[in-house]
N, C-alpha and C. Protein backbone atom coordinates (compact mmCIF):
# COMPACT_ATOMS: atom_id res chain seq x y z
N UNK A 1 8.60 -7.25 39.17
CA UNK A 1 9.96 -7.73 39.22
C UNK A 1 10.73 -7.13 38.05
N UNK A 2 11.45 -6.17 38.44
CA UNK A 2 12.96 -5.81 37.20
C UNK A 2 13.93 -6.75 36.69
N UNK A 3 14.40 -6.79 35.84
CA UNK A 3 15.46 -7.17 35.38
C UNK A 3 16.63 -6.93 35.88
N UNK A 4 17.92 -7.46 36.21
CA UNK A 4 18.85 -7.44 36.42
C UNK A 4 20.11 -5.65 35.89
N UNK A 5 20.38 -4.95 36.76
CA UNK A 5 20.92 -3.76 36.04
C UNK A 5 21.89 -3.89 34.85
N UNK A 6 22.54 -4.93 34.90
CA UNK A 6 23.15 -5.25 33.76
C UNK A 6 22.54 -5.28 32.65
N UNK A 7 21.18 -6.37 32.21
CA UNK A 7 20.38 -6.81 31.47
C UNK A 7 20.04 -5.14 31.34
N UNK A 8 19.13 -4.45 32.07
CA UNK A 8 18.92 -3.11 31.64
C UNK A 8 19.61 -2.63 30.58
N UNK A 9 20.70 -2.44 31.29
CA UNK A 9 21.83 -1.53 30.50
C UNK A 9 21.72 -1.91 29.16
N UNK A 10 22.04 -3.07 29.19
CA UNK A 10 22.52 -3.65 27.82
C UNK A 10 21.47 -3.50 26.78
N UNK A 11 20.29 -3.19 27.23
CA UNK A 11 18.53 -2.90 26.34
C UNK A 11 18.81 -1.59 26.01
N UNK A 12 19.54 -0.80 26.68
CA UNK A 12 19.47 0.69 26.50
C UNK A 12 20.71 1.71 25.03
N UNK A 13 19.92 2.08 24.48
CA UNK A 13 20.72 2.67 23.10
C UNK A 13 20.25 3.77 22.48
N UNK A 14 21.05 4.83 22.52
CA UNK A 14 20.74 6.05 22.30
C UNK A 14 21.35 6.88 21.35
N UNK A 15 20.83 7.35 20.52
CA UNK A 15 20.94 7.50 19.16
C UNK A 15 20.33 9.16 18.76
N UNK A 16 21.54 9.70 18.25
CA UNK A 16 21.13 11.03 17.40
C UNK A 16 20.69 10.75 16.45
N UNK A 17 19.37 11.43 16.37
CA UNK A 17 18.56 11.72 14.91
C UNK A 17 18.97 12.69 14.12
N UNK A 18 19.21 13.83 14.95
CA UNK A 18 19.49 14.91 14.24
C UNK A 18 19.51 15.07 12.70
N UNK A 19 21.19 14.56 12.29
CA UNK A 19 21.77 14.57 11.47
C UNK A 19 20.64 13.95 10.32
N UNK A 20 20.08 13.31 10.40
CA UNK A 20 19.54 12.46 9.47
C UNK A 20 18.39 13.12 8.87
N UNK A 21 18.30 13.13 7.29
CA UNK A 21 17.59 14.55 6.51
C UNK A 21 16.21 13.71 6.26
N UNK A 22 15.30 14.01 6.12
CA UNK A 22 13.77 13.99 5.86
C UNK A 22 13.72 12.95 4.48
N UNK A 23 13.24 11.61 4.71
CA UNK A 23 13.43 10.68 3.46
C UNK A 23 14.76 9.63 3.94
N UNK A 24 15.49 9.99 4.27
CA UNK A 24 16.53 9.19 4.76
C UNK A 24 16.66 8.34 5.56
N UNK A 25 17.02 7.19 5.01
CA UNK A 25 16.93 5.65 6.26
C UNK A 25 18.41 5.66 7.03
N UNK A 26 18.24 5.01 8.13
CA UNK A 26 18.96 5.17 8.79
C UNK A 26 19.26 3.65 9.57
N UNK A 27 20.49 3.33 9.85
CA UNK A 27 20.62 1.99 10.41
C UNK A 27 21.23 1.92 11.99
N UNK A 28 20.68 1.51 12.99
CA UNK A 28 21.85 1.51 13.65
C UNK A 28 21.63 -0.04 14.63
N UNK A 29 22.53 -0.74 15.47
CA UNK A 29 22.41 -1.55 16.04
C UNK A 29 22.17 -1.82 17.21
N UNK A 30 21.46 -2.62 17.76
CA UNK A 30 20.99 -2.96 19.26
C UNK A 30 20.90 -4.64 19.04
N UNK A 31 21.72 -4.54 20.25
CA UNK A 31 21.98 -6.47 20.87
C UNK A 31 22.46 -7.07 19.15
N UNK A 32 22.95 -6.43 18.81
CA UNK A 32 24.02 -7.24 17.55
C UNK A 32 22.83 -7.05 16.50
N UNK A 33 21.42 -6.31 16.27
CA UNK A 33 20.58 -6.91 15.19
C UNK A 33 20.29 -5.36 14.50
N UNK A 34 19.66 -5.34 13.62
CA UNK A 34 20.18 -3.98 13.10
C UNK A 34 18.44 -3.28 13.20
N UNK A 35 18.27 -2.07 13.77
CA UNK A 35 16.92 -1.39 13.83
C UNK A 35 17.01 -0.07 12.76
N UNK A 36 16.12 -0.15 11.55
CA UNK A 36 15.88 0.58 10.73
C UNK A 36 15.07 1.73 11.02
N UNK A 37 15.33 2.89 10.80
CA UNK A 37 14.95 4.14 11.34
C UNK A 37 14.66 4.44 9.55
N UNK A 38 13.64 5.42 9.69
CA UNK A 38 13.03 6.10 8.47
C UNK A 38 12.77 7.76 8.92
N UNK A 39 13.45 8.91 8.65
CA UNK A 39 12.49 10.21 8.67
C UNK A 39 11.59 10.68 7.75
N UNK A 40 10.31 10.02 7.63
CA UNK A 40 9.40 10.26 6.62
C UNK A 40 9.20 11.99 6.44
N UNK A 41 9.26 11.85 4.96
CA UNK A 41 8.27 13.41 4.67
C UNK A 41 6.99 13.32 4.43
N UNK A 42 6.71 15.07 4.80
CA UNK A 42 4.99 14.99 4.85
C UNK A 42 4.76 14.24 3.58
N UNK A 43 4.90 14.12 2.88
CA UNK A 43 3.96 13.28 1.51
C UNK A 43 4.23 11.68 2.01
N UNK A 44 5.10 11.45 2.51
CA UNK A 44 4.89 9.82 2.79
C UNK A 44 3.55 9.44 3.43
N UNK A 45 4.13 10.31 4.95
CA UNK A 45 3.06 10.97 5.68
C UNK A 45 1.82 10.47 5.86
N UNK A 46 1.17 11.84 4.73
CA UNK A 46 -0.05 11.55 4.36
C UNK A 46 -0.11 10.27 3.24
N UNK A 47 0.51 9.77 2.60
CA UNK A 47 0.36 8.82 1.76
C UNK A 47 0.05 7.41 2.58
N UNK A 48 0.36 7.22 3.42
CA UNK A 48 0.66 6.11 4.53
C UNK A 48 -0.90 6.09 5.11
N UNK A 49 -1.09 7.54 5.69
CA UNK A 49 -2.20 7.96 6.49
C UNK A 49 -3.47 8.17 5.19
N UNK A 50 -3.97 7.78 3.91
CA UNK A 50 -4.45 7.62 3.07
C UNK A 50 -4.11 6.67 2.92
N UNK A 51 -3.66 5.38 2.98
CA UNK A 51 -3.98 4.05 2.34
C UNK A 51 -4.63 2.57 3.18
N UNK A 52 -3.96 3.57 4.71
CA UNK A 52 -4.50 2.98 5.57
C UNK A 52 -6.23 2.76 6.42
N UNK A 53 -6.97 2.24 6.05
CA UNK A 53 -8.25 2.05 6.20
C UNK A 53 -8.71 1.80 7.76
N UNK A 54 -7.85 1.20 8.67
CA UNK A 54 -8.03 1.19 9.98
C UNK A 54 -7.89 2.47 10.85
N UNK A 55 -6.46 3.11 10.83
CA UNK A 55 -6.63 4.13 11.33
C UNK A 55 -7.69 5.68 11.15
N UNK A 56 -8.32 5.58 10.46
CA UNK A 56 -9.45 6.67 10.75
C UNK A 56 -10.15 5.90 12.05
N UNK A 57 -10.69 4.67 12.29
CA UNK A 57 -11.61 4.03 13.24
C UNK A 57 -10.60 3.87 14.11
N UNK A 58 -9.34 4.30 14.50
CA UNK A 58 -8.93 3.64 16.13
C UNK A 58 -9.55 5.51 16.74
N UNK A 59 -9.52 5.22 18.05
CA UNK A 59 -9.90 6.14 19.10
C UNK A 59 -8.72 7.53 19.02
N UNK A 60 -7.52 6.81 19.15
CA UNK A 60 -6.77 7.75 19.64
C UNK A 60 -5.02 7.64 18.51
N UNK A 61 -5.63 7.73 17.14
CA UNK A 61 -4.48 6.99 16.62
C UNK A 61 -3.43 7.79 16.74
N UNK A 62 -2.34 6.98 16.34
CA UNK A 62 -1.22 7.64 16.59
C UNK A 62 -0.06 8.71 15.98
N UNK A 63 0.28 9.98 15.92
CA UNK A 63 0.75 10.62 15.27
C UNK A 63 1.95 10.87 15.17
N UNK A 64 2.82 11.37 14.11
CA UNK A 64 4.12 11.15 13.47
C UNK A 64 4.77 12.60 14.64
């Protein structure tokens, strides 16, 4: 069962990255609440992917 096309719509928000430089947070809004965007650089990266102890053991983890 779908949701109503309206309800759809209103879920749907589309957003240029482009512009936005490597390190730079980014804000934008969906349904009035604000979703924080990050373009990590490789050193975050790997810094993230080194502190984290689970992801070496998942199967298929997930990449940037």
């Amino acid at each position: 069962m779908w949701p109503a096309k309206d309800v759809w719509a209103a879920g749907i928000v589309e957003v240029d990255l482009r512009p936005v430089q490597e390190g730079q947070n980014f804000v934008v809004k969906w349904r009035s609440k604000p979703v924080f965007i990050r373009k990590r650089t490789p050193d975050m990266i790997a810094s993230s992917k080194k502190d984290d102890p689970i992801a070496p053991s998942m199967r298929e983890p997930a990449t940037d």
